[in-house]
C-alpha atoms as a PDB file:
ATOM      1  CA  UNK A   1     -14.835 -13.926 -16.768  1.00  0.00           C
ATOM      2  CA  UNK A   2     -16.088 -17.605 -16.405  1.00  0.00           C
ATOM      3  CA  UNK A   3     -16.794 -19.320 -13.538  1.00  0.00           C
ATOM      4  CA  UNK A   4     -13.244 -20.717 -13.379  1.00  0.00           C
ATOM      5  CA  UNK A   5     -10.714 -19.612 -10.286  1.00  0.00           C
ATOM      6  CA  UNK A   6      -8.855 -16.467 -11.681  1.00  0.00           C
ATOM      7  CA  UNK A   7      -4.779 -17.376 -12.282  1.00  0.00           C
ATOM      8  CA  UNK A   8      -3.158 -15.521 -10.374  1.00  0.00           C
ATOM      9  CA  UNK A   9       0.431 -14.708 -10.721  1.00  0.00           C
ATOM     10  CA  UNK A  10       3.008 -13.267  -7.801  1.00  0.00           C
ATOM     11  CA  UNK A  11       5.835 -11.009  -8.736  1.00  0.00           C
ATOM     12  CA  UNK A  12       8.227 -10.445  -5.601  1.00  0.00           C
ATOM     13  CA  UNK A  13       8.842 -13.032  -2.412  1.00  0.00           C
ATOM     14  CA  UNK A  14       9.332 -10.577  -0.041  1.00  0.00           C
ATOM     15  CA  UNK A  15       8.408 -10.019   3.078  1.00  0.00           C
ATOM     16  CA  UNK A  16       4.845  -8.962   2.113  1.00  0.00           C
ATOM     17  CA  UNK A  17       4.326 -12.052  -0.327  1.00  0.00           C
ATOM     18  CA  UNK A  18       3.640 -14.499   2.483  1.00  0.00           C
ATOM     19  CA  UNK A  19       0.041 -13.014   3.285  1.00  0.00           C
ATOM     20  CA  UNK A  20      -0.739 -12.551  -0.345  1.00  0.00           C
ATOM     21  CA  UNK A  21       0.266 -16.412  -0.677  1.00  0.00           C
ATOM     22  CA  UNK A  22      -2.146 -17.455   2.582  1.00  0.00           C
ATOM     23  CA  UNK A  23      -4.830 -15.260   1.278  1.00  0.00           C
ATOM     24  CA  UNK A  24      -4.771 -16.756  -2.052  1.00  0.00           C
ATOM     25  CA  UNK A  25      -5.396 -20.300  -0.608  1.00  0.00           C
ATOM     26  CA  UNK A  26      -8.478 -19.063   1.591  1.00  0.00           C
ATOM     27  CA  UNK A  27     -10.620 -16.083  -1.119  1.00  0.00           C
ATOM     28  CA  UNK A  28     -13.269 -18.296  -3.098  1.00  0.00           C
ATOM     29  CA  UNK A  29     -12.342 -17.520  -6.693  1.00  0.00           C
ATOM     30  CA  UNK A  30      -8.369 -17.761  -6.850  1.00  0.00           C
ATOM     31  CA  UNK A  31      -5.523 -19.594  -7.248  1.00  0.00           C
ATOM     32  CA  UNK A  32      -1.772 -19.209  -7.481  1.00  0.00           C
ATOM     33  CA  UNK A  33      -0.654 -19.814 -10.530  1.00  0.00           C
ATOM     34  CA  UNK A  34       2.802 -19.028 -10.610  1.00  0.00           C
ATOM     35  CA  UNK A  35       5.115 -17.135  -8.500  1.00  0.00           C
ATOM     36  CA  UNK A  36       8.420 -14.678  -9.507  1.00  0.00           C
ATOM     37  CA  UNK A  37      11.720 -13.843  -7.850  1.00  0.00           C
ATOM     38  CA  UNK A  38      14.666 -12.205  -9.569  1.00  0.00           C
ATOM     39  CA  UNK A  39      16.700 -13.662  -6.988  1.00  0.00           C
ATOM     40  CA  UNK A  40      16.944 -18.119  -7.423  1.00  0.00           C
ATOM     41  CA  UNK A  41      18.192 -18.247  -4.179  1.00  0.00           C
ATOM     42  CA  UNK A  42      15.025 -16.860  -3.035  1.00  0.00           C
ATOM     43  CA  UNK A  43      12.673 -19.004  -5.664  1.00  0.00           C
ATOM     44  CA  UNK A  44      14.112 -21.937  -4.748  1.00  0.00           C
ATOM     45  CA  UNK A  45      12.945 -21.687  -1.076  1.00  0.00           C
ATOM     46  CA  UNK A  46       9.461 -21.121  -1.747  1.00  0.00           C
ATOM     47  CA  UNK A  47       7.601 -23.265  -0.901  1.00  0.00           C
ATOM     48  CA  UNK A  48       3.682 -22.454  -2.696  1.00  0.00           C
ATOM     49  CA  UNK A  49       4.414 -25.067  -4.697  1.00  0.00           C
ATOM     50  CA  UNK A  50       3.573 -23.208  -7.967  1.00  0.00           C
ATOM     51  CA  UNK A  51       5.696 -23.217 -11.140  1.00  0.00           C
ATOM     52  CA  UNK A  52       8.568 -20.475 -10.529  1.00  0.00           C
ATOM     53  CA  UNK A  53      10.376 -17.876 -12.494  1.00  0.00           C
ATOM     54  CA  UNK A  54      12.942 -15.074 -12.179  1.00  0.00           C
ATOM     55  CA  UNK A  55      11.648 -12.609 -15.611  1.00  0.00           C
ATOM     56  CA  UNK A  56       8.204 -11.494 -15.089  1.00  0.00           C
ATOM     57  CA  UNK A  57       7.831 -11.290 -18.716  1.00  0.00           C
ATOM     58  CA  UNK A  58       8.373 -14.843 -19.077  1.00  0.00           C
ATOM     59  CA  UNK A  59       5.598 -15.534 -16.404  1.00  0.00           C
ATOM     60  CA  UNK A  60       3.074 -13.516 -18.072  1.00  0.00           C
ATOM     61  CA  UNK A  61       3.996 -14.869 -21.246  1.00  0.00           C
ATOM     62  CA  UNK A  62       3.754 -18.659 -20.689  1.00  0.00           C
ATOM     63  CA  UNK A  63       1.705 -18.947 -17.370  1.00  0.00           C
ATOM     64  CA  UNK A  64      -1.810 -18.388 -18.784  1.00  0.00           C
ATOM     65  CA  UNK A  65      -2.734 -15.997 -15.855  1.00  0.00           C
ATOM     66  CA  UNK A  66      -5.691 -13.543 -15.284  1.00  0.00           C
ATOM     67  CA  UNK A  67      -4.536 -11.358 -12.495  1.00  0.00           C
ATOM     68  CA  UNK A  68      -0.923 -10.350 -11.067  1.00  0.00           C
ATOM     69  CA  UNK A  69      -0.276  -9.306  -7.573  1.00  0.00           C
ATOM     70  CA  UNK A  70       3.075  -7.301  -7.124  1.00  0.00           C
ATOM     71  CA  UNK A  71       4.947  -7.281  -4.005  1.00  0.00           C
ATOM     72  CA  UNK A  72       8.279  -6.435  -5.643  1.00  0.00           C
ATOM     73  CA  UNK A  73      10.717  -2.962  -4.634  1.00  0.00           C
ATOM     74  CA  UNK A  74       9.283   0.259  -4.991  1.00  0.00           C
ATOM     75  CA  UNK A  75      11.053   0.928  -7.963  1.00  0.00           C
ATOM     76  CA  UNK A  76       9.847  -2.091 -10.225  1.00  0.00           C
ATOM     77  CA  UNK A  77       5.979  -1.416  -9.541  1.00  0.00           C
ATOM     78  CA  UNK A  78       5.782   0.702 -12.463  1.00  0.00           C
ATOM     79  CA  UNK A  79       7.054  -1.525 -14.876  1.00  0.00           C
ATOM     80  CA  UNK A  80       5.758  -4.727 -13.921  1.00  0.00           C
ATOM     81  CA  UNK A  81       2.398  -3.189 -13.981  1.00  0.00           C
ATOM     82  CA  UNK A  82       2.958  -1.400 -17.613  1.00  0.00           C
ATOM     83  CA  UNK A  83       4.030  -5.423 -18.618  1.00  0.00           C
ATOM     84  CA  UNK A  84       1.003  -6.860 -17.712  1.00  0.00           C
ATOM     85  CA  UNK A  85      -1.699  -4.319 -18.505  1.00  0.00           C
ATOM     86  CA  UNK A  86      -0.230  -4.070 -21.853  1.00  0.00           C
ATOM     87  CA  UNK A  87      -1.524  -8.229 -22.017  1.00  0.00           C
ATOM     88  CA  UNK A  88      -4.405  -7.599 -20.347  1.00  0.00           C
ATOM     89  CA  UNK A  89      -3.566  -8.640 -17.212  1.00  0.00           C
ATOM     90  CA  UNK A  90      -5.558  -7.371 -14.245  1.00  0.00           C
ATOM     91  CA  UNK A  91      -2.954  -5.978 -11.884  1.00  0.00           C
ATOM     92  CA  UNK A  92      -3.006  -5.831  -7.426  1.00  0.00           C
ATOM     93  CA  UNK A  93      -0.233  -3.837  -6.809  1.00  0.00           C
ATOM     94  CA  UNK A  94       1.665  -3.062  -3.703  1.00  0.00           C
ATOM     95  CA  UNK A  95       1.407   0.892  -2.492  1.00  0.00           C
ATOM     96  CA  UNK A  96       2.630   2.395  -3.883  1.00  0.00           C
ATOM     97  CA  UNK A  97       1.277   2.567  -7.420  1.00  0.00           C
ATOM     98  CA  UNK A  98       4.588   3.425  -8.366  1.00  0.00           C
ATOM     99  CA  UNK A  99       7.303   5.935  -7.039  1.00  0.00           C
ATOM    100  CA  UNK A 100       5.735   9.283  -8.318  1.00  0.00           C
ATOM    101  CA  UNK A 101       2.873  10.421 -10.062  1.00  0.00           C
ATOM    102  CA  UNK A 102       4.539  11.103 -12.999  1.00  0.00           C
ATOM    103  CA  UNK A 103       4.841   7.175 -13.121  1.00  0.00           C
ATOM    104  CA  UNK A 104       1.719   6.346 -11.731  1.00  0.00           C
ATOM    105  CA  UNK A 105      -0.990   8.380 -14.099  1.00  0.00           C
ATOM    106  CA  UNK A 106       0.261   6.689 -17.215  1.00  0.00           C
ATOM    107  CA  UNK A 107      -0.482   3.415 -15.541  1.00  0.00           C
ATOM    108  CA  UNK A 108      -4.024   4.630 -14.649  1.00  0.00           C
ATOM    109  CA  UNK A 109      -4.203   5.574 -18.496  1.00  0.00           C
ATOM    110  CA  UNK A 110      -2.841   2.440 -19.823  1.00  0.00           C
ATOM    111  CA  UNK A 111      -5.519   0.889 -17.798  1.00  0.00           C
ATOM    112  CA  UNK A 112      -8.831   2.411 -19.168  1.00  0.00           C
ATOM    113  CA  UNK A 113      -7.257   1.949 -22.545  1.00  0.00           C
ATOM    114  CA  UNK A 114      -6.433  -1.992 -21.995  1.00  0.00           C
ATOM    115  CA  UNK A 115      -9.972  -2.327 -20.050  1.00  0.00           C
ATOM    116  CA  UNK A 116      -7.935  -3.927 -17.437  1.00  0.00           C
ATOM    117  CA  UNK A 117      -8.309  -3.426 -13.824  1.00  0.00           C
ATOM    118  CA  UNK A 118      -5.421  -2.107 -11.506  1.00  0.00           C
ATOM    119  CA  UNK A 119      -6.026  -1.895  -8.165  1.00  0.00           C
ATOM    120  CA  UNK A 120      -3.881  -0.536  -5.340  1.00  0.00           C
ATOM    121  CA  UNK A 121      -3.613  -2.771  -2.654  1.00  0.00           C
ATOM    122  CA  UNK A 122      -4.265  -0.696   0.496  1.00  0.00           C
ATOM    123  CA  UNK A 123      -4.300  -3.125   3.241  1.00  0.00           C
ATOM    124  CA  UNK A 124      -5.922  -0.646   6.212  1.00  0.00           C
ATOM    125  CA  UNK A 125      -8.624  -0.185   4.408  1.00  0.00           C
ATOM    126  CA  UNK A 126      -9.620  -4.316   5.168  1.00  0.00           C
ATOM    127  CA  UNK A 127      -8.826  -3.543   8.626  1.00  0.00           C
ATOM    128  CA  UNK A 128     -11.406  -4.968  11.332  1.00  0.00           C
ATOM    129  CA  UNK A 129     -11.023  -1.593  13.321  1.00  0.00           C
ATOM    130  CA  UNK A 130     -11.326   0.696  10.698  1.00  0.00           C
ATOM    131  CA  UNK A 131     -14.137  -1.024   9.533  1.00  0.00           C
ATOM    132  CA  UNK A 132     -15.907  -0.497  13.255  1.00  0.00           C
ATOM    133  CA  UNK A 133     -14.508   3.461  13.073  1.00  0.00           C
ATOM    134  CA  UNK A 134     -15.753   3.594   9.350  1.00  0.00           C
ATOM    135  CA  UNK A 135     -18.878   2.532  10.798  1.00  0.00           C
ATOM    136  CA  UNK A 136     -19.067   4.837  13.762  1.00  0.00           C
ATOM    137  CA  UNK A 137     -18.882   7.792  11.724  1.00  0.00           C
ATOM    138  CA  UNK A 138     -21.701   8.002   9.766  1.00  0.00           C
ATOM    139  CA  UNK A 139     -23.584  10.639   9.600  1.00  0.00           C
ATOM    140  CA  UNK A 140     -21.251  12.221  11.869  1.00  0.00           C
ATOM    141  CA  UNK A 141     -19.173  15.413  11.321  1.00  0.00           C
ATOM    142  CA  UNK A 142     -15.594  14.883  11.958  1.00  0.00           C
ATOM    143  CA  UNK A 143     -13.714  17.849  13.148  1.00  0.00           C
ATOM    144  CA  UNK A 144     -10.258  16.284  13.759  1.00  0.00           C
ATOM    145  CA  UNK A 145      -8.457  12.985  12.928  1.00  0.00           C
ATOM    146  CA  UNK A 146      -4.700  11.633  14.017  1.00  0.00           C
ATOM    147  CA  UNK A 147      -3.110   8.853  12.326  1.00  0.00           C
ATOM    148  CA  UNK A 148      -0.096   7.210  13.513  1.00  0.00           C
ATOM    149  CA  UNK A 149       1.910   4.904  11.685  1.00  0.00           C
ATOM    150  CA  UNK A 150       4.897   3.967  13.964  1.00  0.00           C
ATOM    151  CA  UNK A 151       7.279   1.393  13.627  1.00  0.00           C
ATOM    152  CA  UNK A 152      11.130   0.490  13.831  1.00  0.00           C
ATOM    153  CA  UNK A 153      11.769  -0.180  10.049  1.00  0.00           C
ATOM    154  CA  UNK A 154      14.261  -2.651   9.933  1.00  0.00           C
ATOM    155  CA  UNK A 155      12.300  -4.682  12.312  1.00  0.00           C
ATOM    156  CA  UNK A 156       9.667  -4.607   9.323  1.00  0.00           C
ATOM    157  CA  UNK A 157      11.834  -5.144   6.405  1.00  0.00           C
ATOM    158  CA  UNK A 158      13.390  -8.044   7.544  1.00  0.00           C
ATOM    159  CA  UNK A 159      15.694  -8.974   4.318  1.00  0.00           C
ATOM    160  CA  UNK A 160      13.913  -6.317   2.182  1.00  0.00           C
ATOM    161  CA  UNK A 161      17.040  -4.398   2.322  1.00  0.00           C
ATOM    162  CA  UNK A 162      15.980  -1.987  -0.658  1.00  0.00           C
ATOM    163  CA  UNK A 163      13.315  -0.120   1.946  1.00  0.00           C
ATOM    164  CA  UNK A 164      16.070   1.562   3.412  1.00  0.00           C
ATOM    165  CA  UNK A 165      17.224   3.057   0.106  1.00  0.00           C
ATOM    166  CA  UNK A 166      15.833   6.134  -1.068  1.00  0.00           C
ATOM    167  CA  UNK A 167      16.084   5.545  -4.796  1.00  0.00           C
ATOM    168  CA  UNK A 168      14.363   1.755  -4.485  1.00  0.00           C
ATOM    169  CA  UNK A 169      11.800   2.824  -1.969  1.00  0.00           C
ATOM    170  CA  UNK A 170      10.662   6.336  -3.372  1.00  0.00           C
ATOM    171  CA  UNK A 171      12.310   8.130   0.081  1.00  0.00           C
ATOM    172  CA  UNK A 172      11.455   6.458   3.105  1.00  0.00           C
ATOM    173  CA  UNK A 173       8.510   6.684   5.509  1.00  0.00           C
ATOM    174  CA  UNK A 174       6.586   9.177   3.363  1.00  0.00           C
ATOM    175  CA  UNK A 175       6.700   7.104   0.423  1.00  0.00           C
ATOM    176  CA  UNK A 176       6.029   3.993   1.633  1.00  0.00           C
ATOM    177  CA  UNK A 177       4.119   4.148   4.748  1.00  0.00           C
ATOM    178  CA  UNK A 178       2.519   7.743   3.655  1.00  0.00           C
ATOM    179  CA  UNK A 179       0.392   6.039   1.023  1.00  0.00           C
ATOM    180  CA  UNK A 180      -1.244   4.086   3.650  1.00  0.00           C
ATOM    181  CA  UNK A 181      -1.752   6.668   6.159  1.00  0.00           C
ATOM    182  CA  UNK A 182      -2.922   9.032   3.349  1.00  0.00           C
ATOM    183  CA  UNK A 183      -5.521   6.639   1.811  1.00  0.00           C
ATOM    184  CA  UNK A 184      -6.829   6.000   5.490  1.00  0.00           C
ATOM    185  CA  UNK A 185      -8.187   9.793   5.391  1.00  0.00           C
ATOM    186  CA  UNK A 186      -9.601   9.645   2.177  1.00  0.00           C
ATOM    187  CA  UNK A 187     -10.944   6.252   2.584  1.00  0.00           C
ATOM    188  CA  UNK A 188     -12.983   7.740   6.074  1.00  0.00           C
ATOM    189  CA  UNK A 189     -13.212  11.681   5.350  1.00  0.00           C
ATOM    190  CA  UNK A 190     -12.812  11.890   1.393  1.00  0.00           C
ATOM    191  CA  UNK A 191     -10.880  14.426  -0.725  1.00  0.00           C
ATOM    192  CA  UNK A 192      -7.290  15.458   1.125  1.00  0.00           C
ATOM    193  CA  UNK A 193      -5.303  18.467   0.704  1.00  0.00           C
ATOM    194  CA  UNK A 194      -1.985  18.695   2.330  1.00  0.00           C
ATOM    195  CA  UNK A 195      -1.202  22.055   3.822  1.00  0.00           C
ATOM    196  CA  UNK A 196       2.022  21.922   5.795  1.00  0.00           C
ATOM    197  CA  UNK A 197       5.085  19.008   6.690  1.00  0.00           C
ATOM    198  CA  UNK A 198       7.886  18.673   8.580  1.00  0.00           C
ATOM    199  CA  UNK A 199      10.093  15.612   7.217  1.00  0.00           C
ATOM    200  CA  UNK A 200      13.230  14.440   9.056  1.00  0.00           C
ATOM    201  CA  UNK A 201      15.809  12.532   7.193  1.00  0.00           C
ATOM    202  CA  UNK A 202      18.909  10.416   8.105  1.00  0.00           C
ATOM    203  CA  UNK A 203      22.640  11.047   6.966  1.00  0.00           C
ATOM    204  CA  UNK A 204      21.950   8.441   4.295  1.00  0.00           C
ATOM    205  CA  UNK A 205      18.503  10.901   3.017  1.00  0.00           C
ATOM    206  CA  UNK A 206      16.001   8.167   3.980  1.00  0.00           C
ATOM    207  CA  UNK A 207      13.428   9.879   5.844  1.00  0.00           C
ATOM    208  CA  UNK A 208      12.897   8.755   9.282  1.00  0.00           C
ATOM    209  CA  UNK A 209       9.713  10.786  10.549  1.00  0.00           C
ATOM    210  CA  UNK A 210       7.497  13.212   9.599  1.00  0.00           C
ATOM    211  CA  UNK A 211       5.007  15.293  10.504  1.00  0.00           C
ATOM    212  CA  UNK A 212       1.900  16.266   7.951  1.00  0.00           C
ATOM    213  CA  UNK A 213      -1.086  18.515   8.340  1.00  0.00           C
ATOM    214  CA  UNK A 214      -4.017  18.094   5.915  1.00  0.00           C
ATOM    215  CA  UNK A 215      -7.304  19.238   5.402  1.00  0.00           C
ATOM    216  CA  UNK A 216     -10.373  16.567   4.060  1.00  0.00           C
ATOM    217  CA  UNK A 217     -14.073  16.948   4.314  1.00  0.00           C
ATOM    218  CA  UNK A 218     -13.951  19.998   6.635  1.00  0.00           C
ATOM    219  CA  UNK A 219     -11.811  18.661   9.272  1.00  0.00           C
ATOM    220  CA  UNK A 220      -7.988  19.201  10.462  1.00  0.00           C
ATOM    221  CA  UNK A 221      -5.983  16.310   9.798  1.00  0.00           C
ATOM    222  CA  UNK A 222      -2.348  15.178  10.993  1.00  0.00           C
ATOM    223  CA  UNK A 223      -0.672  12.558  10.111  1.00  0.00           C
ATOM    224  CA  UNK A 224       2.785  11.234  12.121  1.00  0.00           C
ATOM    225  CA  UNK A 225       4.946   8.741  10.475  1.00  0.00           C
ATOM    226  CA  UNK A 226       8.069   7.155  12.026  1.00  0.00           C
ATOM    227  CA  UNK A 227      10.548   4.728  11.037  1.00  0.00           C
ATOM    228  CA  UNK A 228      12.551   5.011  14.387  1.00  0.00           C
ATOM    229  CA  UNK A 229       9.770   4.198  17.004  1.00  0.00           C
ATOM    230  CA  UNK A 230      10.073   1.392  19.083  1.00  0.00           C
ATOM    231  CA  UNK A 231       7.728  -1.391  19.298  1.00  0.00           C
ATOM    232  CA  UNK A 232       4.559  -0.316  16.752  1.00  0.00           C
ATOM    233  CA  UNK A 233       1.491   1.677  16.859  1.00  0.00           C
ATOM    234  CA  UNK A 234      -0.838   2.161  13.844  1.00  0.00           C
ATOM    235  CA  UNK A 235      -4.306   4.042  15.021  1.00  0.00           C
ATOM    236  CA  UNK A 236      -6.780   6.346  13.906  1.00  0.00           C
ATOM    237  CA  UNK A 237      -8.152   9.082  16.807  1.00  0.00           C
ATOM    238  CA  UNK A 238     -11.585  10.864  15.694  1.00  0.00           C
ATOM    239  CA  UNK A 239     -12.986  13.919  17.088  1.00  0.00           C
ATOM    240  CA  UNK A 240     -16.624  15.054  16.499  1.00  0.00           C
ATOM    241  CA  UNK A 241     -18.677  17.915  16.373  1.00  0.00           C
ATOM    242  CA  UNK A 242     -20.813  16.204  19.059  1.00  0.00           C
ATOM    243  CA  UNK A 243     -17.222  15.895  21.404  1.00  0.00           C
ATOM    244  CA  UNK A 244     -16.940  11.995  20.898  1.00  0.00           C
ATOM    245  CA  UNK A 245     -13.424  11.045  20.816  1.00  0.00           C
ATOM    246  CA  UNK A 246     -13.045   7.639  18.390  1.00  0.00           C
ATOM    247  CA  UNK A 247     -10.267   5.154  18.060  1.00  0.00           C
ATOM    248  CA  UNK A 248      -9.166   2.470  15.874  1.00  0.00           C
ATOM    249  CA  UNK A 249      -6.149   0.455  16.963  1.00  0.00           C
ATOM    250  CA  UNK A 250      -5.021  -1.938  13.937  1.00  0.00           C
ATOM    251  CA  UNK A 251      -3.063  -4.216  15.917  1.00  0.00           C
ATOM    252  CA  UNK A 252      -6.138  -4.405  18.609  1.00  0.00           C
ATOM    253  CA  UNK A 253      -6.712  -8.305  19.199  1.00  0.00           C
ATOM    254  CA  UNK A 254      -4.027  -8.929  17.178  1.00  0.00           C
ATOM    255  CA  UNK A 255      -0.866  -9.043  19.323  1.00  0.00           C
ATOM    256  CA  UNK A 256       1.648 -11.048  17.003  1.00  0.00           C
ATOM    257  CA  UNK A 257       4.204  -9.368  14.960  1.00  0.00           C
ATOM    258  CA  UNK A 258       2.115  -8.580  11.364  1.00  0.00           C
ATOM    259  CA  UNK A 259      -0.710 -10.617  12.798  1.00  0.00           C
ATOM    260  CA  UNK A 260      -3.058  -8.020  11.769  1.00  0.00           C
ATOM    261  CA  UNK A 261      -2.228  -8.315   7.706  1.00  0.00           C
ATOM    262  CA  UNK A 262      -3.436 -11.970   7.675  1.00  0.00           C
ATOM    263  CA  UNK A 263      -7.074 -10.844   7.406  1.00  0.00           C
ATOM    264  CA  UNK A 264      -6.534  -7.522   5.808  1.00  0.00           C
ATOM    265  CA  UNK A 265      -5.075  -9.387   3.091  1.00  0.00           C
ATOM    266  CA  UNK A 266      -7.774 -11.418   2.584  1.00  0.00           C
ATOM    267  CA  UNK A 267     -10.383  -8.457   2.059  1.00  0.00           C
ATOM    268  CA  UNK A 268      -7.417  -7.054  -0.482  1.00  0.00           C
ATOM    269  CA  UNK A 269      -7.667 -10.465  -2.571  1.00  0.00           C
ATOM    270  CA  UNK A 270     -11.703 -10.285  -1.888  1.00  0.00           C
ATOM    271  CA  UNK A 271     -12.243  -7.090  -3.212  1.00  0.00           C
ATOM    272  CA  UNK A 272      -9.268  -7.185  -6.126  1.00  0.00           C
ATOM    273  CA  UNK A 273     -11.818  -9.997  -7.649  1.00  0.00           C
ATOM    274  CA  UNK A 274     -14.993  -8.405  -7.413  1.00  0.00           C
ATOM    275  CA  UNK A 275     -13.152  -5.643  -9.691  1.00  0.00           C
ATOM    276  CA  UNK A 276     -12.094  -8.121 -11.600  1.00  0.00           C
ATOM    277  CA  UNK A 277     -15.277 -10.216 -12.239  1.00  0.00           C
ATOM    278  CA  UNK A 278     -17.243  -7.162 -12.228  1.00  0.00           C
ATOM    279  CA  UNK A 279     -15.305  -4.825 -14.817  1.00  0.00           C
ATOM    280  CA  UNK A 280     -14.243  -2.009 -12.416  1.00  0.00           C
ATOM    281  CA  UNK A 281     -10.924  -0.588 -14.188  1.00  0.00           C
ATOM    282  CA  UNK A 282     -10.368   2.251 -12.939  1.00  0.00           C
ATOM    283  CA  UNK A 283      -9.169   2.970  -9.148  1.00  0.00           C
ATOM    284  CA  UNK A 284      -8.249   6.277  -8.072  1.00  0.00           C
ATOM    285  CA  UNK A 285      -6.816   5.484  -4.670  1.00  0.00           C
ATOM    286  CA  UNK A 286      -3.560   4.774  -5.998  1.00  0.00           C
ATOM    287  CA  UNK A 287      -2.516   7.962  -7.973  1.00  0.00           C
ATOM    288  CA  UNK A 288      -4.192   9.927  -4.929  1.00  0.00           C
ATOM    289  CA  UNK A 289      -1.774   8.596  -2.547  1.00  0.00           C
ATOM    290  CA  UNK A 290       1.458   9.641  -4.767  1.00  0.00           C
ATOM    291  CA  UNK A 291      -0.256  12.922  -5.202  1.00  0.00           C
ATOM    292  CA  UNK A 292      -0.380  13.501  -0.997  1.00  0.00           C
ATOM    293  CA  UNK A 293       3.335  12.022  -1.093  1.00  0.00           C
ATOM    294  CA  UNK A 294       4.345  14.420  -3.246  1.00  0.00           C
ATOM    295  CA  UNK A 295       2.977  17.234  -2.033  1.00  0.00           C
ATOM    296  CA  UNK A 296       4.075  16.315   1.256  1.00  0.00           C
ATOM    297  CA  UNK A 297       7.841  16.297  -0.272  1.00  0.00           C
ATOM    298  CA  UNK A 298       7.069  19.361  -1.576  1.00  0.00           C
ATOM    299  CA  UNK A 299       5.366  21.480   1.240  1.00  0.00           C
ATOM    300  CA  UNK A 300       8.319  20.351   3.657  1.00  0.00           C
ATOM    301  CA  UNK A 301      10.847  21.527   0.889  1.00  0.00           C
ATOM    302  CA  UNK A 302       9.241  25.300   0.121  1.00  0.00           C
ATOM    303  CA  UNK A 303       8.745  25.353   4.054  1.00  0.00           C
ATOM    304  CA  UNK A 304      12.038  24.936   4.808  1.00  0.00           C
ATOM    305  CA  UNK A 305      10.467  22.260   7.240  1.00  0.00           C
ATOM    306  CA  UNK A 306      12.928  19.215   6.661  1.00  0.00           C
ATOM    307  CA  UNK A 307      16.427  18.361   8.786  1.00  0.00           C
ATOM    308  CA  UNK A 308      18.692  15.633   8.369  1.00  0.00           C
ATOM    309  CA  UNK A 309      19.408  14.072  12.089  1.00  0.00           C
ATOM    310  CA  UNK A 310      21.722  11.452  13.148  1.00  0.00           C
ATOM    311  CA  UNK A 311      18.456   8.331  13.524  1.00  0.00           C
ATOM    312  CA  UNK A 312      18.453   4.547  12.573  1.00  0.00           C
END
């Protein structure tokens, strides 16, 4: 890479696309180069002010870019990423990778064999308070962790209608707010293993909650997820061998709806380049994360452990 701002182009203005769009005007190194929308309803209100498209293809075809960030549904990631690592294109992708591991693998493959980066975009990890609690723990021998990741989804996905369907979005809370929870683990204990889940699913089959219990670097792990909570709460608790009890609250100083992603985006976008300037291709994080989503599906299936209740 030169010294020249990487061209960055944006696939999907959902929700989520508005902090990738801030963040690209603030991280050194960047700019938006072009943006994507299937929908020209949607592409016509943007207002970025770069070129637009509704084919993806097109975009990496005639744009010139050097990087793609993908906020689209679930149930594109796959392909969109497959599109532009076949050109080269280094690829930021919305968790999850993709909707299974059977899709996401081949992506990690395609990868080392284009020499192109693609890198998971797991927002938490940028997180002020996790950075504190990732702090706090060294050196220290964790013996139990909670996270919660609570919310009210269709407060969240605002005209993102697809997160409510279970074909689009993978399943529901595990699939899309697992991978988050999940990496948060690995990302402060290491290596997970699930060992038992209780998922809870709505008459439509979207699951609404569940309940997972892992194990990762010696300690006892559980993980809540709920798309029916009111109001939000997304925290890490931490318990020690020498009895300390730590916390990270992710919406701490940050009382506005989503006001927390403006920074973690940034450290996303921050990071993303240094892997791309610096070469690093491969990124494990993302097929990781299907793998504990699947094997969370899995565990609550064999275990009987999964109802279907009347919620959202």
């Amino acid at each position: 890479m030169t010294g020249e701002p990487l061209r960055v182009g944006l696939v999907g203005l959902g929700v989520i696309s508005r902090f990738y769009i801030a963040a690209l005007r603030t991280v050194p190194g960047m700019s938006l180069a072009a943006v994507c929308d299937r929908d020209p309803g949607v592409l016509a209100a943007d207002r970025s002010g770069a070129p637009g498209y509704t084919d993806h293809v097109r975009m990496l075809d005639e744009a010139g870019l050097d990087a793609l960030a993908v906020t689209a549904p679930n149930d594109t990631h796959a392909r969109i990423c497959a599109d532009a690592l076949d050109r080269g294109v280094a690829v930021c992708v919305e968790k999850p990778l993709a909707l299974d591991l059977a899709q996401g693998e081949p992506l990690r493959a395609l990868a080392r064999a284009r020499d192109t980066v693609l890198f998971t975009a797991f927002h938490r990890r940028y997180n002020s308070e996790v950075a504190r609690l990732r702090g706090e723990l060294a050196g220290r021998r964790v013996e139990e962790m909670t996270v919660r990741y609570l919310e009210r989804i269709e407060e969240h996905a605002g005209t993102d209608t697809w997160y409510l369907d279970p074909g689009r979005c993978g399943g529901g809370c595990v699939a899309d707010n697992g991978p988050n929870a999940f990496d948060l683990v690995e990302f402060l204990l290491g290596p997970a293993e699930v060992t038992a889940a209780r998922v809870d699913r709505d008459a439509a089959g979207t699951d609404r909650r569940a309940d997972v219990e892992l194990r990762a670097g010696g300690a006892r792990v559980r993980v809540l997820l709920d798309w029916s909570h009111p109001g939000e709460c997304k925290e890490v608790e931490v318990r020690t061998a020498d009895g300390a009890v730590l916390t990270a609250d992710m919406l701490a100083g940050r009382p506005g709806f989503k006001e927390s992603l403006w920074h973690e985006y940034e450290g996303v976008l921050t990071e993303f380049g240094r892997r791309v300037r610096g070469g690093r291709v491969d990124d494990a994080g993302g097929p990781s994360a299907l793998r504990l989503v699947g094997d969370t599906y899995r565990r609550a299936a064999v275990g009987g452990e999964q109802a279907r209740e009347g919620v959202g």
